[in-house]
PDB file of N, CA and C in Angstrom:
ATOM      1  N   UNK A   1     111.875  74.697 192.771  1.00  0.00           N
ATOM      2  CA  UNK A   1     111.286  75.279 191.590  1.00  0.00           C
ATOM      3  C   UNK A   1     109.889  74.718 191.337  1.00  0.00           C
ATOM      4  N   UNK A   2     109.871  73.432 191.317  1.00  0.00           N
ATOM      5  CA  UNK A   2     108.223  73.001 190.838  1.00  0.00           C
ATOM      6  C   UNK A   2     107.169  73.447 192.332  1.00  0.00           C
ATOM      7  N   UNK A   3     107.743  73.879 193.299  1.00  0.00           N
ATOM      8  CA  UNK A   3     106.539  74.587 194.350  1.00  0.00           C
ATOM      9  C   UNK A   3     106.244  75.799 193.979  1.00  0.00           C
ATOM     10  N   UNK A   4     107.242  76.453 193.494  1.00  0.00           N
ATOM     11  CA  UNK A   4     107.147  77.956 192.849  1.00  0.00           C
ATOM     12  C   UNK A   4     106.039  77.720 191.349  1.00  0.00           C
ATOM     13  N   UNK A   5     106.537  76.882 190.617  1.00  0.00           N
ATOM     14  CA  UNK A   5     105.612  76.016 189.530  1.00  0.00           C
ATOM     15  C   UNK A   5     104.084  76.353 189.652  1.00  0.00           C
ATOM     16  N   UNK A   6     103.922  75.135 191.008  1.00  0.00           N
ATOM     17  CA  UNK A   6     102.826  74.717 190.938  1.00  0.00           C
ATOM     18  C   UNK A   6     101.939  75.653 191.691  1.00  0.00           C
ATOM     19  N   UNK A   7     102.442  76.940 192.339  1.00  0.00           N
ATOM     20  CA  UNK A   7     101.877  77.986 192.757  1.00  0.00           C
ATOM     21  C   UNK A   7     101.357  79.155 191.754  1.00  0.00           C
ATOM     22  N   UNK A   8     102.186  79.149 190.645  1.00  0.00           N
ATOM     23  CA  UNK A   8     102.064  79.849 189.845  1.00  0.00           C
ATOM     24  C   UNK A   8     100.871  79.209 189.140  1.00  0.00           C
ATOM     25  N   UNK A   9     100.515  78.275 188.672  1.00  0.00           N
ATOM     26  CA  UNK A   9      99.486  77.328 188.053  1.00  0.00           C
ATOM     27  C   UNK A   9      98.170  77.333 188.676  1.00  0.00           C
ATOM     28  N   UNK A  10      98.198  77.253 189.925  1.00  0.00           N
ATOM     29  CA  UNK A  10      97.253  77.367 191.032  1.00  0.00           C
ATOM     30  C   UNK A  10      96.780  79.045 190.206  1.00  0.00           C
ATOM     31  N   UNK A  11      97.539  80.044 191.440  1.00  0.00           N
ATOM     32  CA  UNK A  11      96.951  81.497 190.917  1.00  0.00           C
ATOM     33  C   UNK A  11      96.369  81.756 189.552  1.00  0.00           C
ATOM     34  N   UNK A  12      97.166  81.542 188.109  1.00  0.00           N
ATOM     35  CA  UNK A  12      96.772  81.601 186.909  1.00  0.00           C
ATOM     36  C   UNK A  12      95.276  80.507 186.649  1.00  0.00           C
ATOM     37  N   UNK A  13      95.087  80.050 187.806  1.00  0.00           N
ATOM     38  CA  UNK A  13      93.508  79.306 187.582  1.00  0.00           C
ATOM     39  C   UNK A  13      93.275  78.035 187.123  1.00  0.00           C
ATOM     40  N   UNK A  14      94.564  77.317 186.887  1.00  0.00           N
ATOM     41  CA  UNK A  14      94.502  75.935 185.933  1.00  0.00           C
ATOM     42  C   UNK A  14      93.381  75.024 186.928  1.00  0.00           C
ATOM     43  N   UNK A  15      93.136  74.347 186.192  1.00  0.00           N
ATOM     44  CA  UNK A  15      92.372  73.232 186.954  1.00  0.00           C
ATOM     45  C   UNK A  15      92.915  72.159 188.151  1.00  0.00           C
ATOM     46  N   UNK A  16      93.811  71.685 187.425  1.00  0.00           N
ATOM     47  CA  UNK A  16      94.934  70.847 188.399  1.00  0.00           C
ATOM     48  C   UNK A  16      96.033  70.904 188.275  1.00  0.00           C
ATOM     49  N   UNK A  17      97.316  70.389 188.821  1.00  0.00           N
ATOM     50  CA  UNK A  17      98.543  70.087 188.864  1.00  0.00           C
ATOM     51  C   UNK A  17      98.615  68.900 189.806  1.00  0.00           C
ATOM     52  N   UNK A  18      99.809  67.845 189.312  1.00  0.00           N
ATOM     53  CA  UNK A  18     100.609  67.167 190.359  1.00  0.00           C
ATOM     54  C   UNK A  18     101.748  66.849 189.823  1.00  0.00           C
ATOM     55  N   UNK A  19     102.316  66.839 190.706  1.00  0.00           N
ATOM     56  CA  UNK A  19     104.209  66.845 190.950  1.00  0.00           C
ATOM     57  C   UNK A  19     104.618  64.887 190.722  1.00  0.00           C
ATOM     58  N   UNK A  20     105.035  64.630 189.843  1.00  0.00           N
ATOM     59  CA  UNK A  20     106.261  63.503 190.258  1.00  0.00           C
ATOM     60  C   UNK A  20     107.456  63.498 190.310  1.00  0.00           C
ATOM     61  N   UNK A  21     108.077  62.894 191.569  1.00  0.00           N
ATOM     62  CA  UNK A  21     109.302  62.743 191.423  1.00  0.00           C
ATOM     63  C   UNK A  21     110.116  61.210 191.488  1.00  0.00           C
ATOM     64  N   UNK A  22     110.949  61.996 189.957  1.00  0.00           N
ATOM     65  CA  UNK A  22     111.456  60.400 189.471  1.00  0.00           C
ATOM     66  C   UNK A  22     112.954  60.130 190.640  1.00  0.00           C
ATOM     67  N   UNK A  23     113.203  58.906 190.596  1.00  0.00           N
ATOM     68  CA  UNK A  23     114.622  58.030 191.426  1.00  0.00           C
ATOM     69  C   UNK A  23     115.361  58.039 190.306  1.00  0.00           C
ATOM     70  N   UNK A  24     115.353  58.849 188.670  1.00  0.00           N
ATOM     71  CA  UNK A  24     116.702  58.304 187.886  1.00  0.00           C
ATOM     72  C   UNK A  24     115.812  58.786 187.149  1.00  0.00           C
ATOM     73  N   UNK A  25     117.205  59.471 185.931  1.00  0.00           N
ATOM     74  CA  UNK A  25     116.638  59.821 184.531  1.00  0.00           C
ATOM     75  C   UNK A  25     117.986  60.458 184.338  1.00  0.00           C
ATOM     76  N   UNK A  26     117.947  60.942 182.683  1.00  0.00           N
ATOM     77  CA  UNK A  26     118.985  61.265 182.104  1.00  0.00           C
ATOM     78  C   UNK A  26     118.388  62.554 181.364  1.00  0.00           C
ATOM     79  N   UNK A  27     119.258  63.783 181.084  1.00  0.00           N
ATOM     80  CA  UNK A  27     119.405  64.550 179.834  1.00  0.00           C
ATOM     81  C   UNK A  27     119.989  64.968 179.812  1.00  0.00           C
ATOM     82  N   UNK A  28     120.488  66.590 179.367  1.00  0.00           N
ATOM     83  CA  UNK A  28     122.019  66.974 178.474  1.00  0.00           C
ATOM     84  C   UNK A  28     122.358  67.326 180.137  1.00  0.00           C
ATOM     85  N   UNK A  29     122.190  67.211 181.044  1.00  0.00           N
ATOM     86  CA  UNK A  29     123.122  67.515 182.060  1.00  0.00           C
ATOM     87  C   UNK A  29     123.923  66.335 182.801  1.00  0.00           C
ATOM     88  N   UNK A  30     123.364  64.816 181.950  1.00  0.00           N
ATOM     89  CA  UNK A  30     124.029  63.969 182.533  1.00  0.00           C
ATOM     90  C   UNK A  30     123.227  63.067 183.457  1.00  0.00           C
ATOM     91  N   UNK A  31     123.518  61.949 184.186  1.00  0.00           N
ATOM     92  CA  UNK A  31     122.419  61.209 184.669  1.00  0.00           C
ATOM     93  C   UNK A  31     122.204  61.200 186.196  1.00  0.00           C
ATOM     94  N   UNK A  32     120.893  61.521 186.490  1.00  0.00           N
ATOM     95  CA  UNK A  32     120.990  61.843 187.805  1.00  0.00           C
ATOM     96  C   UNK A  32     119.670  60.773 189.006  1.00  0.00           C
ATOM     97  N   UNK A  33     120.418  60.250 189.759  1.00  0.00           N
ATOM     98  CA  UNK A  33     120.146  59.071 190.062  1.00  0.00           C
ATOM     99  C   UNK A  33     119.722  58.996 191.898  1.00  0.00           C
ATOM    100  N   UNK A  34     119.143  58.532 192.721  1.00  0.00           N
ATOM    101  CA  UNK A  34     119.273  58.564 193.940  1.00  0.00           C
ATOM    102  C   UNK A  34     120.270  57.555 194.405  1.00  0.00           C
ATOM    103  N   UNK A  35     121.203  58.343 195.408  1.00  0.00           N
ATOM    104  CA  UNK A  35     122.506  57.905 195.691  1.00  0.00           C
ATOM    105  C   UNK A  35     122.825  57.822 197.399  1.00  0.00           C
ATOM    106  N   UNK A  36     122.292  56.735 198.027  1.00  0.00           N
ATOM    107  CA  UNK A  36     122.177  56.231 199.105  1.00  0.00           C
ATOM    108  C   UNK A  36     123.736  57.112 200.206  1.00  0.00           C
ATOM    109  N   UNK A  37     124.644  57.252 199.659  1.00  0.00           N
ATOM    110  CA  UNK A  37     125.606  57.955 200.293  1.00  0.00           C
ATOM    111  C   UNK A  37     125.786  59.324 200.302  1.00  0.00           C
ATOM    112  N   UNK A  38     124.870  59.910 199.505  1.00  0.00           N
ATOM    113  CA  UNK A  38     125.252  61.603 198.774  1.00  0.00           C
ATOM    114  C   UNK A  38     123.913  62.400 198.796  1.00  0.00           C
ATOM    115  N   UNK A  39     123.524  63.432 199.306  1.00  0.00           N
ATOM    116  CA  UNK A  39     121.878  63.764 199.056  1.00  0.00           C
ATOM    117  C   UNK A  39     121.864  64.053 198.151  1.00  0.00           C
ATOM    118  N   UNK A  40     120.832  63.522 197.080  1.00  0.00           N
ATOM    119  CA  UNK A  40     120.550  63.707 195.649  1.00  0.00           C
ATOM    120  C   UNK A  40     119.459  64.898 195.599  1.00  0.00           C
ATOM    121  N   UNK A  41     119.987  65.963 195.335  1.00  0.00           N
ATOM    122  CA  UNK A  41     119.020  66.895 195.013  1.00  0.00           C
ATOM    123  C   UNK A  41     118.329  67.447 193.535  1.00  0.00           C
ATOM    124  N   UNK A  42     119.148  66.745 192.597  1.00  0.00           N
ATOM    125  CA  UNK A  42     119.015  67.080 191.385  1.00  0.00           C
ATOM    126  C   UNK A  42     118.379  66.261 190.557  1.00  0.00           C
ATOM    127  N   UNK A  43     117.060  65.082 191.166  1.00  0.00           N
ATOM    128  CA  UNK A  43     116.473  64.536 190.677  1.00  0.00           C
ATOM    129  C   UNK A  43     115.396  64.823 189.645  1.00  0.00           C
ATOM    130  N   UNK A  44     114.818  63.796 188.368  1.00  0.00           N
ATOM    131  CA  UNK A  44     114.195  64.308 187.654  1.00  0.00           C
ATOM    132  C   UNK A  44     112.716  64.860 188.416  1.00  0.00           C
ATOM    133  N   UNK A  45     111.709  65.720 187.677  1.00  0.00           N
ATOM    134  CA  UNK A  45     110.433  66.110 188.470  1.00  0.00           C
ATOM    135  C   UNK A  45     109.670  66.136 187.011  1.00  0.00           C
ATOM    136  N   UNK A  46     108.300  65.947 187.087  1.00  0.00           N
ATOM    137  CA  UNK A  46     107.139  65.842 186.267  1.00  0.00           C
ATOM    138  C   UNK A  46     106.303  66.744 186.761  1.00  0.00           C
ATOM    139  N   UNK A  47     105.949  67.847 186.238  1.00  0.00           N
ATOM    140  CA  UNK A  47     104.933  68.450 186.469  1.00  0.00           C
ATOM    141  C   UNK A  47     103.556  68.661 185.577  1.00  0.00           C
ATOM    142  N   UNK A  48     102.935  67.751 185.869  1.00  0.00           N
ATOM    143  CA  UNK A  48     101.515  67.359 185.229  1.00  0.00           C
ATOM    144  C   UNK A  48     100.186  69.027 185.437  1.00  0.00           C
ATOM    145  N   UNK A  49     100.082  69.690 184.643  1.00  0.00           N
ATOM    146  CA  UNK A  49      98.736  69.903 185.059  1.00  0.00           C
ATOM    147  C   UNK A  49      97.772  69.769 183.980  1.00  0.00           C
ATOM    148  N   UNK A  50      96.206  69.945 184.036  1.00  0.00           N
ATOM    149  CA  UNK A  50      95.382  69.706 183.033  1.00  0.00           C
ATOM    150  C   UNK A  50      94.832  71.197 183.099  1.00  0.00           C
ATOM    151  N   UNK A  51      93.789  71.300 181.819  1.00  0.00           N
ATOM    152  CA  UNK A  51      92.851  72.536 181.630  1.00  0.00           C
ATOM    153  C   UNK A  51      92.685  72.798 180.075  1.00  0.00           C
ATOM    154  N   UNK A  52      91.604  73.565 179.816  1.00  0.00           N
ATOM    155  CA  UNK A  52      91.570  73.687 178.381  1.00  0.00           C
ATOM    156  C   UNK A  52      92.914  74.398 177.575  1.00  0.00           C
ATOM    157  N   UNK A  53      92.830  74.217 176.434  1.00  0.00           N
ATOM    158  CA  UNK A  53      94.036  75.075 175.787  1.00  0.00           C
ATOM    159  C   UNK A  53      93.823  76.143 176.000  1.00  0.00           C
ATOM    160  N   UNK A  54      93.206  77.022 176.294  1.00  0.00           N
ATOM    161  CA  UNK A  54      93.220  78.530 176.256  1.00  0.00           C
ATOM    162  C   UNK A  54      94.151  78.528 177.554  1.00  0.00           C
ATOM    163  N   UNK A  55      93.584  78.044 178.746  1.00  0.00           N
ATOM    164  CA  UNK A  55      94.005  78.223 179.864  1.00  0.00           C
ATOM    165  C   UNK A  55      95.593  78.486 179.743  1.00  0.00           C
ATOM    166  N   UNK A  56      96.035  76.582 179.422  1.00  0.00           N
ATOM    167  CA  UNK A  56      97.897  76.246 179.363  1.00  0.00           C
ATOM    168  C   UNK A  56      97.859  77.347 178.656  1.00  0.00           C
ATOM    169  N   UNK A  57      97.839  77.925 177.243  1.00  0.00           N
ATOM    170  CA  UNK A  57      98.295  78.950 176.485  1.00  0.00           C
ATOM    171  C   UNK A  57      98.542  80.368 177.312  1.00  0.00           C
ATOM    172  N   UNK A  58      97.591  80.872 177.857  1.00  0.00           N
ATOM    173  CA  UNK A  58      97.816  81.759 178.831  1.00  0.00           C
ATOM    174  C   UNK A  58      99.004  81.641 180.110  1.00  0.00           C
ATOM    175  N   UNK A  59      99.145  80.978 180.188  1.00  0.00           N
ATOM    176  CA  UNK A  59     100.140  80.327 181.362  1.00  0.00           C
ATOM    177  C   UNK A  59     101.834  80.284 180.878  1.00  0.00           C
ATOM    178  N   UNK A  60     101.711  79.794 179.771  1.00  0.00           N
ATOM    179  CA  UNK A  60     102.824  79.341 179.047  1.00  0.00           C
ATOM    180  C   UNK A  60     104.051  80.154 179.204  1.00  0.00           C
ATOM    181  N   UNK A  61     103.615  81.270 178.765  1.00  0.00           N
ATOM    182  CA  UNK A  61     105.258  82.563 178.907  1.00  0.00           C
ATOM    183  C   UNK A  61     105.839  82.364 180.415  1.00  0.00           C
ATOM    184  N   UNK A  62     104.714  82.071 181.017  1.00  0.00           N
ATOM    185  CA  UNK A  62     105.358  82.682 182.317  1.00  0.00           C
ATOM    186  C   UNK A  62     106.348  80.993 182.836  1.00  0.00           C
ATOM    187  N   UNK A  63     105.711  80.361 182.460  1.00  0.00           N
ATOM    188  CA  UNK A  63     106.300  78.791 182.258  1.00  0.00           C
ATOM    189  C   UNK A  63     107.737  79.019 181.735  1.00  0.00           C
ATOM    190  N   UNK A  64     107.651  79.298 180.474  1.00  0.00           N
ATOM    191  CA  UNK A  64     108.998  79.698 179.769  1.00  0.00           C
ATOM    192  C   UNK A  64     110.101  80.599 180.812  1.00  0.00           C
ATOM    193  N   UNK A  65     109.254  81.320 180.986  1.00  0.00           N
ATOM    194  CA  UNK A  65     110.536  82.260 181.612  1.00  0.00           C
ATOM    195  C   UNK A  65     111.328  81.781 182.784  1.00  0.00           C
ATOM    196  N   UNK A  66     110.142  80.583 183.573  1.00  0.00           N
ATOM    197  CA  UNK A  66     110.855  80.028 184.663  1.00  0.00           C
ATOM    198  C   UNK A  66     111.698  78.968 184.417  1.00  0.00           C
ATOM    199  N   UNK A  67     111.317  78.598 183.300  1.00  0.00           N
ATOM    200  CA  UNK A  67     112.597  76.970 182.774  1.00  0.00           C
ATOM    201  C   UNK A  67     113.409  77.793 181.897  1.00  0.00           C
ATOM    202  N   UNK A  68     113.583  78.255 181.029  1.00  0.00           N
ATOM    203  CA  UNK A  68     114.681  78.040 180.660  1.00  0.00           C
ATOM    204  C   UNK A  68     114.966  76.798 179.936  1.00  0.00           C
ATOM    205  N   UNK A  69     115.979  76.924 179.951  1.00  0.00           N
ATOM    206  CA  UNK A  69     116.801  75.682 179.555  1.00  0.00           C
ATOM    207  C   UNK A  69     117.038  74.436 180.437  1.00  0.00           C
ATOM    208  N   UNK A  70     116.174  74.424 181.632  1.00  0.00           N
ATOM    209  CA  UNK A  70     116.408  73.983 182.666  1.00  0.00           C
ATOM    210  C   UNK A  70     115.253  72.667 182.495  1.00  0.00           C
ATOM    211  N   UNK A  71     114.690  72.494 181.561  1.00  0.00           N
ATOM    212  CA  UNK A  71     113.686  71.214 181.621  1.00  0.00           C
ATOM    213  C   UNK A  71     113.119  71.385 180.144  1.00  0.00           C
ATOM    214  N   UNK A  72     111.559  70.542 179.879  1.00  0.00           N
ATOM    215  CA  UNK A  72     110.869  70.897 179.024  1.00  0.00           C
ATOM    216  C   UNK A  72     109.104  70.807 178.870  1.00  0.00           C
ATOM    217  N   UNK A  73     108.830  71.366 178.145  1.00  0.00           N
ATOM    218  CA  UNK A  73     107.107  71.699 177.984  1.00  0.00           C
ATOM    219  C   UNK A  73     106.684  70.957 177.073  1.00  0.00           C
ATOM    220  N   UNK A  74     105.821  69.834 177.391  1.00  0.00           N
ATOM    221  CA  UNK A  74     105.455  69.138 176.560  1.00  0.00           C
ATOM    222  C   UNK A  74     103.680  69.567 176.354  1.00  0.00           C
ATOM    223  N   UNK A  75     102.944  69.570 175.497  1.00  0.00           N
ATOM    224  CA  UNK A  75     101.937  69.391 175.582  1.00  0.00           C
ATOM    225  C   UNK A  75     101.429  68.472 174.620  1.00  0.00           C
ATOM    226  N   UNK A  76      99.863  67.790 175.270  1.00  0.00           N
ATOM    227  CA  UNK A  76      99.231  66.969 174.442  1.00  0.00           C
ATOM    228  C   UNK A  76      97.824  66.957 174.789  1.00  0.00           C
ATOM    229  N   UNK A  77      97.443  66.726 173.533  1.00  0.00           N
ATOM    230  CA  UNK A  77      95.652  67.051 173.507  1.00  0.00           C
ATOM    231  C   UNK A  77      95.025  65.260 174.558  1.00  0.00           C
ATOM    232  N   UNK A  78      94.068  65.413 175.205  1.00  0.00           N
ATOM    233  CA  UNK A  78      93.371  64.351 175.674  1.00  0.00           C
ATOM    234  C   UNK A  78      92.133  64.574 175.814  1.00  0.00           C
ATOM    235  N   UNK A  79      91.603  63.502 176.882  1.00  0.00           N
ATOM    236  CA  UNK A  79      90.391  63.844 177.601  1.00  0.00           C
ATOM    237  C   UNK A  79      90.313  63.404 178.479  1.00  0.00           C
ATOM    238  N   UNK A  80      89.232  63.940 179.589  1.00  0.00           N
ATOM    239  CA  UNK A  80      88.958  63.844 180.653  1.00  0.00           C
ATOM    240  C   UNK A  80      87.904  63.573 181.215  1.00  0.00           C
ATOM    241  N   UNK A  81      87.515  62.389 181.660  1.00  0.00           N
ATOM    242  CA  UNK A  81      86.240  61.934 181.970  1.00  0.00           C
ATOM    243  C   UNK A  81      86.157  61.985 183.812  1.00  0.00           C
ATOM    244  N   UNK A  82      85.200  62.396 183.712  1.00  0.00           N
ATOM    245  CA  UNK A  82      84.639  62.235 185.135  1.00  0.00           C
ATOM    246  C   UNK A  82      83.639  61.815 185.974  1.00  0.00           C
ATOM    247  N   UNK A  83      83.654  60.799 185.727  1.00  0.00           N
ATOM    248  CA  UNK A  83      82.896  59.467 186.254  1.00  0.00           C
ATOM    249  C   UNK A  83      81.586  59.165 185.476  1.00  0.00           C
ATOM    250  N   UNK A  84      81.514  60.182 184.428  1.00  0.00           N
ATOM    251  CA  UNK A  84      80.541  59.901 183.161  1.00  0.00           C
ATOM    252  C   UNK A  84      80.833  58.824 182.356  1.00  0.00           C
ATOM    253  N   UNK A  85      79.752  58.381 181.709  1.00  0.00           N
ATOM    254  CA  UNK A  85      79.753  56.736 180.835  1.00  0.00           C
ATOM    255  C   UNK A  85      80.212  57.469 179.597  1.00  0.00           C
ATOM    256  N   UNK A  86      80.929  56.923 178.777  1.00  0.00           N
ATOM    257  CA  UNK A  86      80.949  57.464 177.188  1.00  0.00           C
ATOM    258  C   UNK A  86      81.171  56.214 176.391  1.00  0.00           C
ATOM    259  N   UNK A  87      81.141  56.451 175.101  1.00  0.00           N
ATOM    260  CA  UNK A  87      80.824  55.231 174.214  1.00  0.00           C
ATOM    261  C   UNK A  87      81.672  55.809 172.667  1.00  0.00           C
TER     262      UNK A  87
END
């Protein structure tokens, strides 16, 4: 799902994306952990991307429609410097 994600993000024009994937985490499905005897496929994933709000806003439904109930959308305002001095 987050390659399908981060393809979709790409096309819709965002600026960036990157993928983490966590070894352990918990939510309403219970705790899911990497398990040296069992292939763990159901590990947690972070999908980071940046861009102005208009952009994420535009993006968003189609976000929705692919989670579900299956994760969540967090957003938060920042900034982004790029190798400029600020004060």
């Amino acid at each position: 799902m987050y390659k399908h994600i981060v393809k979709i993000l790409k096309r819709e024009g965002i600026s960036g994306a990157t993928v983490y994937k966590g070894i352990c985490g918990y939510g309403v499905r219970g705790i899911a952990e990497v398990d040296i005897f069992r292939l763990s496929i159901n590990l947690p994933v972070i999908i980071e991307c940046i861009d102005i709000e208009e952009n994420i806003n535009k993006v968003l439904p189609k976000l929705y429609e692919i989670i579900k109930d299956n994760g969540l959308i967090v957003i938060t305002d920042g900034y982004v410097y790029k190798g400029e001095t600020h004060e």
